[in-house]
Every structure is written in structure tokens, then in C-alpha cells.
PDB file of N, CA and C in Angstrom:
ATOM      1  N   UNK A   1     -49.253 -13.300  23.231  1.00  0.00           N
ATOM      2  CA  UNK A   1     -49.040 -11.878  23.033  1.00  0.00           C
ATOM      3  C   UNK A   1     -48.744 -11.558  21.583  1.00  0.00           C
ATOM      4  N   UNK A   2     -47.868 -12.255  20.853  1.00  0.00           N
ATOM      5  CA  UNK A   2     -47.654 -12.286  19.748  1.00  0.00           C
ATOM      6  C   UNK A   2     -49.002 -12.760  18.463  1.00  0.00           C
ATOM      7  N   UNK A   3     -49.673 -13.231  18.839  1.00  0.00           N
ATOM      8  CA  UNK A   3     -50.911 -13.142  18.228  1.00  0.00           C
ATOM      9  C   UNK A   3     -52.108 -11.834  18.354  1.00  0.00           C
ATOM     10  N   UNK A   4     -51.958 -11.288  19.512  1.00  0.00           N
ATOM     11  CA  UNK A   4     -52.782 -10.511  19.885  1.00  0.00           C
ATOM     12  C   UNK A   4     -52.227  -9.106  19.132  1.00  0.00           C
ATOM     13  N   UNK A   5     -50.779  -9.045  18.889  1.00  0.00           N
ATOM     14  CA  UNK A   5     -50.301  -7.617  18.253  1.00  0.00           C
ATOM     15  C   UNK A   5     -50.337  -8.132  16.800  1.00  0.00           C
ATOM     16  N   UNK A   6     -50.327  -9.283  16.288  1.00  0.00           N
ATOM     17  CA  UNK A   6     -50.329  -9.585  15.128  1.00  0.00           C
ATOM     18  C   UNK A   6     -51.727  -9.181  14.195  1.00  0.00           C
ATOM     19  N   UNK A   7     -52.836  -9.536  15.318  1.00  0.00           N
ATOM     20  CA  UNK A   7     -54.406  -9.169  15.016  1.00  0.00           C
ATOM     21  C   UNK A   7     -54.404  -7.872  14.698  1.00  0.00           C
ATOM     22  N   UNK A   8     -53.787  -7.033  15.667  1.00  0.00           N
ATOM     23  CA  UNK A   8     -53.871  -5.125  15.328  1.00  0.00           C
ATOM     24  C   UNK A   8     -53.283  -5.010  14.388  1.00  0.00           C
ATOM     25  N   UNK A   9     -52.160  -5.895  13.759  1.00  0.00           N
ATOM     26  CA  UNK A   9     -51.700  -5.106  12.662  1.00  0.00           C
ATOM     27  C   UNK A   9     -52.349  -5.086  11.558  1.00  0.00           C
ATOM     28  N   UNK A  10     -52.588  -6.546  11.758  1.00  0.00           N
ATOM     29  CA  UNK A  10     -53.658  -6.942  10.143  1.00  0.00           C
ATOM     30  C   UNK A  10     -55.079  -6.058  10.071  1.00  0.00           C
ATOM     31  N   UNK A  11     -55.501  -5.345  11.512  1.00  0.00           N
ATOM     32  CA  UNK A  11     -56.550  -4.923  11.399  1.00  0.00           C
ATOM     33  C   UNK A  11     -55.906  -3.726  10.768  1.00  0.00           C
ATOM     34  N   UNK A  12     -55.195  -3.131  11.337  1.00  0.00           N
ATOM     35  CA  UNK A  12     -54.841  -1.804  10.535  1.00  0.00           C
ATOM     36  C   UNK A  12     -54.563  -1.473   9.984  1.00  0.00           C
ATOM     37  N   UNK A  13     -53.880  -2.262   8.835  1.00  0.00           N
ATOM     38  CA  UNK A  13     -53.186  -2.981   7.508  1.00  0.00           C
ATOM     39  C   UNK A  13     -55.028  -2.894   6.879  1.00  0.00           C
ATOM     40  N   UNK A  14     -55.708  -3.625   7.141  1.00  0.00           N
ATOM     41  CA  UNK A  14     -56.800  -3.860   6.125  1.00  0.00           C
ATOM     42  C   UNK A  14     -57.466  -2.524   6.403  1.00  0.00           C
ATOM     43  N   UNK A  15     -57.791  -2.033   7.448  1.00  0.00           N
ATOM     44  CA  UNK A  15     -57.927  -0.306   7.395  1.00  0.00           C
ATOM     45  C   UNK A  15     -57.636   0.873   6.447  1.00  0.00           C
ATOM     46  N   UNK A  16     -56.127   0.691   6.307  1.00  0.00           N
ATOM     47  CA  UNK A  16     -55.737   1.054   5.309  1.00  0.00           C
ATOM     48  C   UNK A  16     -55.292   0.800   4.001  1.00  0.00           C
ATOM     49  N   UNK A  17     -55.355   0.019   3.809  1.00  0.00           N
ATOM     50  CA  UNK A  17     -55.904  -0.828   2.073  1.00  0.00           C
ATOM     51  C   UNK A  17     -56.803  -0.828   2.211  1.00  0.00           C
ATOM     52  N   UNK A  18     -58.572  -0.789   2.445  1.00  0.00           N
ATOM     53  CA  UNK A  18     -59.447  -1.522   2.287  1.00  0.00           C
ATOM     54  C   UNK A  18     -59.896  -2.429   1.834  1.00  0.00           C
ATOM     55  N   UNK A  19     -58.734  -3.511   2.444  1.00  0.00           N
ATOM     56  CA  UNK A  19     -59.177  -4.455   2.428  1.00  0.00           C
ATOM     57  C   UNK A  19     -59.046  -5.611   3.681  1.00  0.00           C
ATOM     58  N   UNK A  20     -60.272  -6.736   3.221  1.00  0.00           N
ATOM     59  CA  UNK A  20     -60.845  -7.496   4.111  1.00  0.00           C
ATOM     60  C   UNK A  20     -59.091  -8.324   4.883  1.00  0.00           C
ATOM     61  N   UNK A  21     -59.429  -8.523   6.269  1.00  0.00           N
ATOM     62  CA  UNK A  21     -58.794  -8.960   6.943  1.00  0.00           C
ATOM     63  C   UNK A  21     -58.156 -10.276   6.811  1.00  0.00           C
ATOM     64  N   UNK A  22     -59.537 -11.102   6.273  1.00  0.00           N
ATOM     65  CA  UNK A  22     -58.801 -12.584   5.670  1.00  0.00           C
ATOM     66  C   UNK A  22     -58.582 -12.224   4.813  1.00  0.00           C
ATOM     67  N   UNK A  23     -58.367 -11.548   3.582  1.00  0.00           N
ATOM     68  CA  UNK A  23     -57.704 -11.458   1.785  1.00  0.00           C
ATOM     69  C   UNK A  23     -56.409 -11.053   2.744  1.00  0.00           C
ATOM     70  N   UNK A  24     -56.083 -10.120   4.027  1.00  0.00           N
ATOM     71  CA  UNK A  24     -54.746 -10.251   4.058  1.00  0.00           C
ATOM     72  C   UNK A  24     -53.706 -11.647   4.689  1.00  0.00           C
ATOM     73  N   UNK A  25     -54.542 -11.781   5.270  1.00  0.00           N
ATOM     74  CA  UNK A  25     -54.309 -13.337   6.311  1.00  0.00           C
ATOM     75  C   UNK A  25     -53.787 -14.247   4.856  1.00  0.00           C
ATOM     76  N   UNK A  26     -54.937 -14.224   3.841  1.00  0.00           N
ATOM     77  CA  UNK A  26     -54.638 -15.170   3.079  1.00  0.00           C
ATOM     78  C   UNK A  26     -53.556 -14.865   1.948  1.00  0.00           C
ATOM     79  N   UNK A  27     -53.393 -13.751   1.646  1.00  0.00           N
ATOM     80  CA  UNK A  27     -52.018 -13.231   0.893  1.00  0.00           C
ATOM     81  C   UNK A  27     -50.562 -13.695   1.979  1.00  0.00           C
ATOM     82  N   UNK A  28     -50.860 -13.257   2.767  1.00  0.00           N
ATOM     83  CA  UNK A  28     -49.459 -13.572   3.704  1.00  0.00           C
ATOM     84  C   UNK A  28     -49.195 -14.965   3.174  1.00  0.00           C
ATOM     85  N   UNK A  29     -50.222 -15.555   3.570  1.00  0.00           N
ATOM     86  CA  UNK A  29     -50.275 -17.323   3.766  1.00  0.00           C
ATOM     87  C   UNK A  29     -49.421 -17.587   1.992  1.00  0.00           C
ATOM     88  N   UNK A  30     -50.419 -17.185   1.659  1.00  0.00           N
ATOM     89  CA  UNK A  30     -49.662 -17.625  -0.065  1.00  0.00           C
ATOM     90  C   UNK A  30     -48.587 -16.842  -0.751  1.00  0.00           C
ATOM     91  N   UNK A  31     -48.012 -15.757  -0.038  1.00  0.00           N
ATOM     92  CA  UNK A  31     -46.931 -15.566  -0.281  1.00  0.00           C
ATOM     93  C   UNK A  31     -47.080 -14.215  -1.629  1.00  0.00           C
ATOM     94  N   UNK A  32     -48.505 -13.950  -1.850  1.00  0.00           N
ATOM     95  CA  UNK A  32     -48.866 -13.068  -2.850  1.00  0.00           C
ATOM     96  C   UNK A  32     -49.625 -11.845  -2.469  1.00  0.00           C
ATOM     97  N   UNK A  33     -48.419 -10.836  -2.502  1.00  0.00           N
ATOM     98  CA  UNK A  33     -49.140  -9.301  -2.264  1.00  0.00           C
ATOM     99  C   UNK A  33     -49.897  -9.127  -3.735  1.00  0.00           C
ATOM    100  N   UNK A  34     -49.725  -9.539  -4.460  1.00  0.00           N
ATOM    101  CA  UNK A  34     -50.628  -8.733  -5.727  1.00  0.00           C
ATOM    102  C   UNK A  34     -52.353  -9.348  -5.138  1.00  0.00           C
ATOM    103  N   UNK A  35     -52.109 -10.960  -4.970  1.00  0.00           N
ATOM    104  CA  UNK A  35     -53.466 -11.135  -4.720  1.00  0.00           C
ATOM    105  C   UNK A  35     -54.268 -10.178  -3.772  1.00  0.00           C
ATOM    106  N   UNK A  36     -53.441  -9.529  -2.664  1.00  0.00           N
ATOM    107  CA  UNK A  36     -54.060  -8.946  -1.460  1.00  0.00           C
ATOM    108  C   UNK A  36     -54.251  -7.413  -1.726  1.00  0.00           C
ATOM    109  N   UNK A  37     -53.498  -6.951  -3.071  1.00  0.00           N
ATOM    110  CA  UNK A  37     -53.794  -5.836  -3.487  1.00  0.00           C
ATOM    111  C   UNK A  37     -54.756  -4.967  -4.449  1.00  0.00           C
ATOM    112  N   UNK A  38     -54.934  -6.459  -5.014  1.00  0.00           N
ATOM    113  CA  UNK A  38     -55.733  -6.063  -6.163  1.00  0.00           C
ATOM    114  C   UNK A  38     -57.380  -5.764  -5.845  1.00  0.00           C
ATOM    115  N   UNK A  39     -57.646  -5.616  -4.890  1.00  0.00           N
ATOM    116  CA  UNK A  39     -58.866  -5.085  -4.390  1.00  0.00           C
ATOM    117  C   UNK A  39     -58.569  -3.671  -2.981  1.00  0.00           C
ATOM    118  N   UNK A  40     -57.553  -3.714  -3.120  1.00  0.00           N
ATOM    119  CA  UNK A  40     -57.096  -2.071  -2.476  1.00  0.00           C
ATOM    120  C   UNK A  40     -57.166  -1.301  -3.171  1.00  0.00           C
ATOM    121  N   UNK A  41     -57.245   0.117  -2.152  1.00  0.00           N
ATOM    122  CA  UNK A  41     -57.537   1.234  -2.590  1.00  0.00           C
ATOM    123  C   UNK A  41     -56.219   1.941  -4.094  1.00  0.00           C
ATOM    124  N   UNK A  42     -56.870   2.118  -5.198  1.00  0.00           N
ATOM    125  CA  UNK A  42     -55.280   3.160  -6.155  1.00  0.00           C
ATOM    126  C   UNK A  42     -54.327   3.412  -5.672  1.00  0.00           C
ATOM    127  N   UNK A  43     -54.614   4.449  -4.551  1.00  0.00           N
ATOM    128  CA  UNK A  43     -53.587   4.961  -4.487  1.00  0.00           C
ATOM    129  C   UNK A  43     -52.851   4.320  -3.736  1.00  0.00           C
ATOM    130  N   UNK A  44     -53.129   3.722  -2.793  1.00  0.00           N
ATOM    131  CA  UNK A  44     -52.178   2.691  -1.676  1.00  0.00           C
ATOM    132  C   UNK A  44     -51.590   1.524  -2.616  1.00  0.00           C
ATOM    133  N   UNK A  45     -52.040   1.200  -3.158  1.00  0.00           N
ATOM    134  CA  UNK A  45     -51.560   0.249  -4.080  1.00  0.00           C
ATOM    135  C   UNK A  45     -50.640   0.794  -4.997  1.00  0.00           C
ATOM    136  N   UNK A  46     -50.548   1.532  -5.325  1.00  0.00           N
ATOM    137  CA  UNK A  46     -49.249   2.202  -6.667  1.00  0.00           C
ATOM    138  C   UNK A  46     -48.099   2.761  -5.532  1.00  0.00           C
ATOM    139  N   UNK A  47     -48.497   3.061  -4.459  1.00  0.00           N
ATOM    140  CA  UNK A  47     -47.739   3.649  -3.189  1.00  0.00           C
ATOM    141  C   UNK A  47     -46.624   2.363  -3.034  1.00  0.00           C
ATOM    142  N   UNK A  48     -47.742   1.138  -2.484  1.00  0.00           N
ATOM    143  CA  UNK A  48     -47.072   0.588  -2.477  1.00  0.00           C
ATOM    144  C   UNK A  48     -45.827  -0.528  -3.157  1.00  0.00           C
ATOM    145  N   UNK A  49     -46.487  -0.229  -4.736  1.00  0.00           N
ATOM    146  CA  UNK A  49     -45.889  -0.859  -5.518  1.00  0.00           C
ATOM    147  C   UNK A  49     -44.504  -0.093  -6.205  1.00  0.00           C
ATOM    148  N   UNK A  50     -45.026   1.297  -5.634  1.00  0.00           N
ATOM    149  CA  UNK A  50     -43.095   2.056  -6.022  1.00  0.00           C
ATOM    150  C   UNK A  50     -42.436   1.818  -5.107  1.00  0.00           C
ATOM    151  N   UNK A  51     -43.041   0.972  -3.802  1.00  0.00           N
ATOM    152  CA  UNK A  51     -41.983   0.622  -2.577  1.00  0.00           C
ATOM    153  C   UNK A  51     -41.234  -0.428  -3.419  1.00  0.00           C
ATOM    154  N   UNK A  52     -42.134  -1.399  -3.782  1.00  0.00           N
ATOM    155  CA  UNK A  52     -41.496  -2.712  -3.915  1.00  0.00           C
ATOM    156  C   UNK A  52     -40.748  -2.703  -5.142  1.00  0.00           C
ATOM    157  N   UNK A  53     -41.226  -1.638  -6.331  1.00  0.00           N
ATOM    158  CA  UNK A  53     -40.404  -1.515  -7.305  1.00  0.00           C
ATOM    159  C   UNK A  53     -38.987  -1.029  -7.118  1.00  0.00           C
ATOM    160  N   UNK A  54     -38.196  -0.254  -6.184  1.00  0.00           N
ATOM    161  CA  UNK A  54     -37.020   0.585  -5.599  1.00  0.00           C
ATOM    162  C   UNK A  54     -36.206   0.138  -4.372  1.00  0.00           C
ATOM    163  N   UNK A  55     -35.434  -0.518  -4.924  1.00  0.00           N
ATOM    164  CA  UNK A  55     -35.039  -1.686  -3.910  1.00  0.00           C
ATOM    165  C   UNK A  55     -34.268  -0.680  -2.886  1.00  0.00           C
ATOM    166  N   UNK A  56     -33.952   1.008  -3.374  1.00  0.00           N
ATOM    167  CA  UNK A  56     -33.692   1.557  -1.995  1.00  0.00           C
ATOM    168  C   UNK A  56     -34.445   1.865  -0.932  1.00  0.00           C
ATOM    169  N   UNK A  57     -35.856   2.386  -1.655  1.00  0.00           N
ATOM    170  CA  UNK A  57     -36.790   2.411  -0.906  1.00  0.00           C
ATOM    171  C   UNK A  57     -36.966   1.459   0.030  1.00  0.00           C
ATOM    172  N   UNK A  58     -36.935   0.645  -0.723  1.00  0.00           N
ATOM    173  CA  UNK A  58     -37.495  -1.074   0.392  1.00  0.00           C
ATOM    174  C   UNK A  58     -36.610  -1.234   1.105  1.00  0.00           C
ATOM    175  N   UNK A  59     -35.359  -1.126   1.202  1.00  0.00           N
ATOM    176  CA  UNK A  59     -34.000  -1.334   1.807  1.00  0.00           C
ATOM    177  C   UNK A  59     -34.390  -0.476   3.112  1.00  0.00           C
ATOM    178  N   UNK A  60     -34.582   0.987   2.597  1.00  0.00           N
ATOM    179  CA  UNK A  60     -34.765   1.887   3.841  1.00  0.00           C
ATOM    180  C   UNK A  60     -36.033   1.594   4.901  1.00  0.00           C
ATOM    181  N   UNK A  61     -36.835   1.372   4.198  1.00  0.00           N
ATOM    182  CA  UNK A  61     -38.121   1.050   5.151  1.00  0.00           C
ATOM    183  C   UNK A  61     -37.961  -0.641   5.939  1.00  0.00           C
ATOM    184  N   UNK A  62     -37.372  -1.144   5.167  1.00  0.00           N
ATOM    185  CA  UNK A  62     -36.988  -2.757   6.112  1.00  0.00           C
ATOM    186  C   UNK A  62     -35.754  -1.997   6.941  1.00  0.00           C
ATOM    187  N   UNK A  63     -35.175  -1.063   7.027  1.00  0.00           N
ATOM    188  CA  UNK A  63     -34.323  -0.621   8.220  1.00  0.00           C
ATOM    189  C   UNK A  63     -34.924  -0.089   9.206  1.00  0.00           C
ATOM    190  N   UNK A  64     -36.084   0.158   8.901  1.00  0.00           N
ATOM    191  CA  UNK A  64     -36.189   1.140   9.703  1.00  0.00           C
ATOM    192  C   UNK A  64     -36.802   0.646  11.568  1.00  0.00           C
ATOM    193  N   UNK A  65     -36.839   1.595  12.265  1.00  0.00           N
ATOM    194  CA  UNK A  65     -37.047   0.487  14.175  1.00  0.00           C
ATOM    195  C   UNK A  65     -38.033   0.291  13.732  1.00  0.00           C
ATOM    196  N   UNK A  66     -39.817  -0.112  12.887  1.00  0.00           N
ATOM    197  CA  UNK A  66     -41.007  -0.057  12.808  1.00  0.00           C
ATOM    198  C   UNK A  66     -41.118  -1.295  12.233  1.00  0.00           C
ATOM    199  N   UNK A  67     -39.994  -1.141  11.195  1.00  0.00           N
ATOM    200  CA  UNK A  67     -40.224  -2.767  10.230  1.00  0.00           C
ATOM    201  C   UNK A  67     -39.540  -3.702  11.205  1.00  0.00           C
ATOM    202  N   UNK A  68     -38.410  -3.495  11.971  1.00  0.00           N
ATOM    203  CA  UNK A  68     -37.612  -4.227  12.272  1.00  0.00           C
ATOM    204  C   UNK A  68     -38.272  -4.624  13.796  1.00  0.00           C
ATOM    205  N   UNK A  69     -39.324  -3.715  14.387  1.00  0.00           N
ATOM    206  CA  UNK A  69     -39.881  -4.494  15.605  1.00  0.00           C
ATOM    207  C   UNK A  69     -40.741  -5.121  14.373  1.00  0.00           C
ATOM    208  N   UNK A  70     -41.575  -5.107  13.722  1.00  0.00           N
ATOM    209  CA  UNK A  70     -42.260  -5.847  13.146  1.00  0.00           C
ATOM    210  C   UNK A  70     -41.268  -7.421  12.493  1.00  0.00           C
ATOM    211  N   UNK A  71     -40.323  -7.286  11.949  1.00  0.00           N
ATOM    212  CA  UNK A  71     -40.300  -8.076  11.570  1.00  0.00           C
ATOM    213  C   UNK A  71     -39.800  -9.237  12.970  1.00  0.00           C
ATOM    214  N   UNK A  72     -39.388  -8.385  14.412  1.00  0.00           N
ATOM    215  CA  UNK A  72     -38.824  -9.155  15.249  1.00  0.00           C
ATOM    216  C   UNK A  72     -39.875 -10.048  15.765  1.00  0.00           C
ATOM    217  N   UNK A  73     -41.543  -9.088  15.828  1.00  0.00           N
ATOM    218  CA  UNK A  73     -42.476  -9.621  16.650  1.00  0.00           C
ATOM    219  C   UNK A  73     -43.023 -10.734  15.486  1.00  0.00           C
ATOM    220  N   UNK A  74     -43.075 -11.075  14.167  1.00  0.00           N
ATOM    221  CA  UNK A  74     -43.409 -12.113  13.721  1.00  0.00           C
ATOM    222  C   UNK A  74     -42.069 -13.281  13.446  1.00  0.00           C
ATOM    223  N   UNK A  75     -41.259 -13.089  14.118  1.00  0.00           N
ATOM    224  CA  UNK A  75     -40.543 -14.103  14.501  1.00  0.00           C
ATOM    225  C   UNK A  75     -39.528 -14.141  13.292  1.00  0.00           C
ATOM    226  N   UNK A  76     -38.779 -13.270  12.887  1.00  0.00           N
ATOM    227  CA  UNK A  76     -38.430 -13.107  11.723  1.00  0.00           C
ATOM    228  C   UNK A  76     -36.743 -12.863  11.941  1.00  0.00           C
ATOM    229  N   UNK A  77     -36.793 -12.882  13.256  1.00  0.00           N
ATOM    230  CA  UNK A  77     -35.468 -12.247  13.686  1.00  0.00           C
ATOM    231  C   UNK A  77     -34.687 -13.034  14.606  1.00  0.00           C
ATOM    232  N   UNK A  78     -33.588 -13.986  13.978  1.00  0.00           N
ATOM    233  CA  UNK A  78     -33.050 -15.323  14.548  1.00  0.00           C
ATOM    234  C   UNK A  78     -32.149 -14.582  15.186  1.00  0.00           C
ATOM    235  N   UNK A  79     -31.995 -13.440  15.631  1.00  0.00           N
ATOM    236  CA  UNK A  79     -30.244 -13.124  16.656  1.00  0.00           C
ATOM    237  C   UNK A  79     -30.795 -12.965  18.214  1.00  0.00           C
ATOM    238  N   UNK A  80     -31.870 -13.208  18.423  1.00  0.00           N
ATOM    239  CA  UNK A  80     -31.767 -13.647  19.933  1.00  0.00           C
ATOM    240  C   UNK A  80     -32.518 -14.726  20.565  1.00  0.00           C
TER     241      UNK A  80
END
């Protein structure tokens, strides 16, 4: 099950970056969003790079129930 919601995300993730599904598979893997960005769309990319630049920003959006089922469903979440 956890593979099967993992597939939708990456599909919809590369949907909206346009970009290819393995460049995201393979950024995850290596640990490098620039690699997986640098063929996304401007504006999603500067979007997302004032996330990562504003550590409140990022703070708020890793709070939020969306990141936090996400981060539960990739196994990210040792409290249960």
C-alpha cells in the first residue's frame, strides 16, 4: 500500500514540476533537490526554493497534517 501511494505522489510531484518521474525517484535517492530541480518549471522552482530558503516557512509546512501524513506514510515517523 505504501508503494502504491508513494507512486501517486511522485506522479503528481513530477506533474507539477515538469519533471520526469525517475529525475524525481533519482533526486530522492541522492539526496539532491537541486539535481531534481534544475529542469523544473521557474516558477515552481524559485517557489520552491523560498520554501527552503525560510526556515519558518519550512517549519510551517513540515507541520502541517499533509507533510506530516506524508512524512508518516514514507516511514519517517518512529512514534508508533
Amino acid at each position: 500500500m505504501k508503494e502504491k501511494n508513494l507512486d501517486k505522489l511522485i506522479s503528481n510531484l513530477s506533474k507539477q514540476l515538469g519533471v520526469s518521474e525517475s529525475q524525481i525517484k533519482n533526486a530522492a535517492q541522492k539526496g539532491d533537490v537541486n539535481d531534481m530541480l534544475k529542469n523544473a518549471d521557474s516558477n515552481q522552482t524559485d517557489k520552491i526554493k523560498s520554501v527552503l530558503n525560510d526556515p519558518e516557512k519550512t517549519k510551517e509546512i513540515l507541520n502541517s497534517p499533509q507533510a506530516q501524513a506524508l512524512i508518516k506514510l514514507l516511514g519517517g515517523d518512529n512514534k508508533n
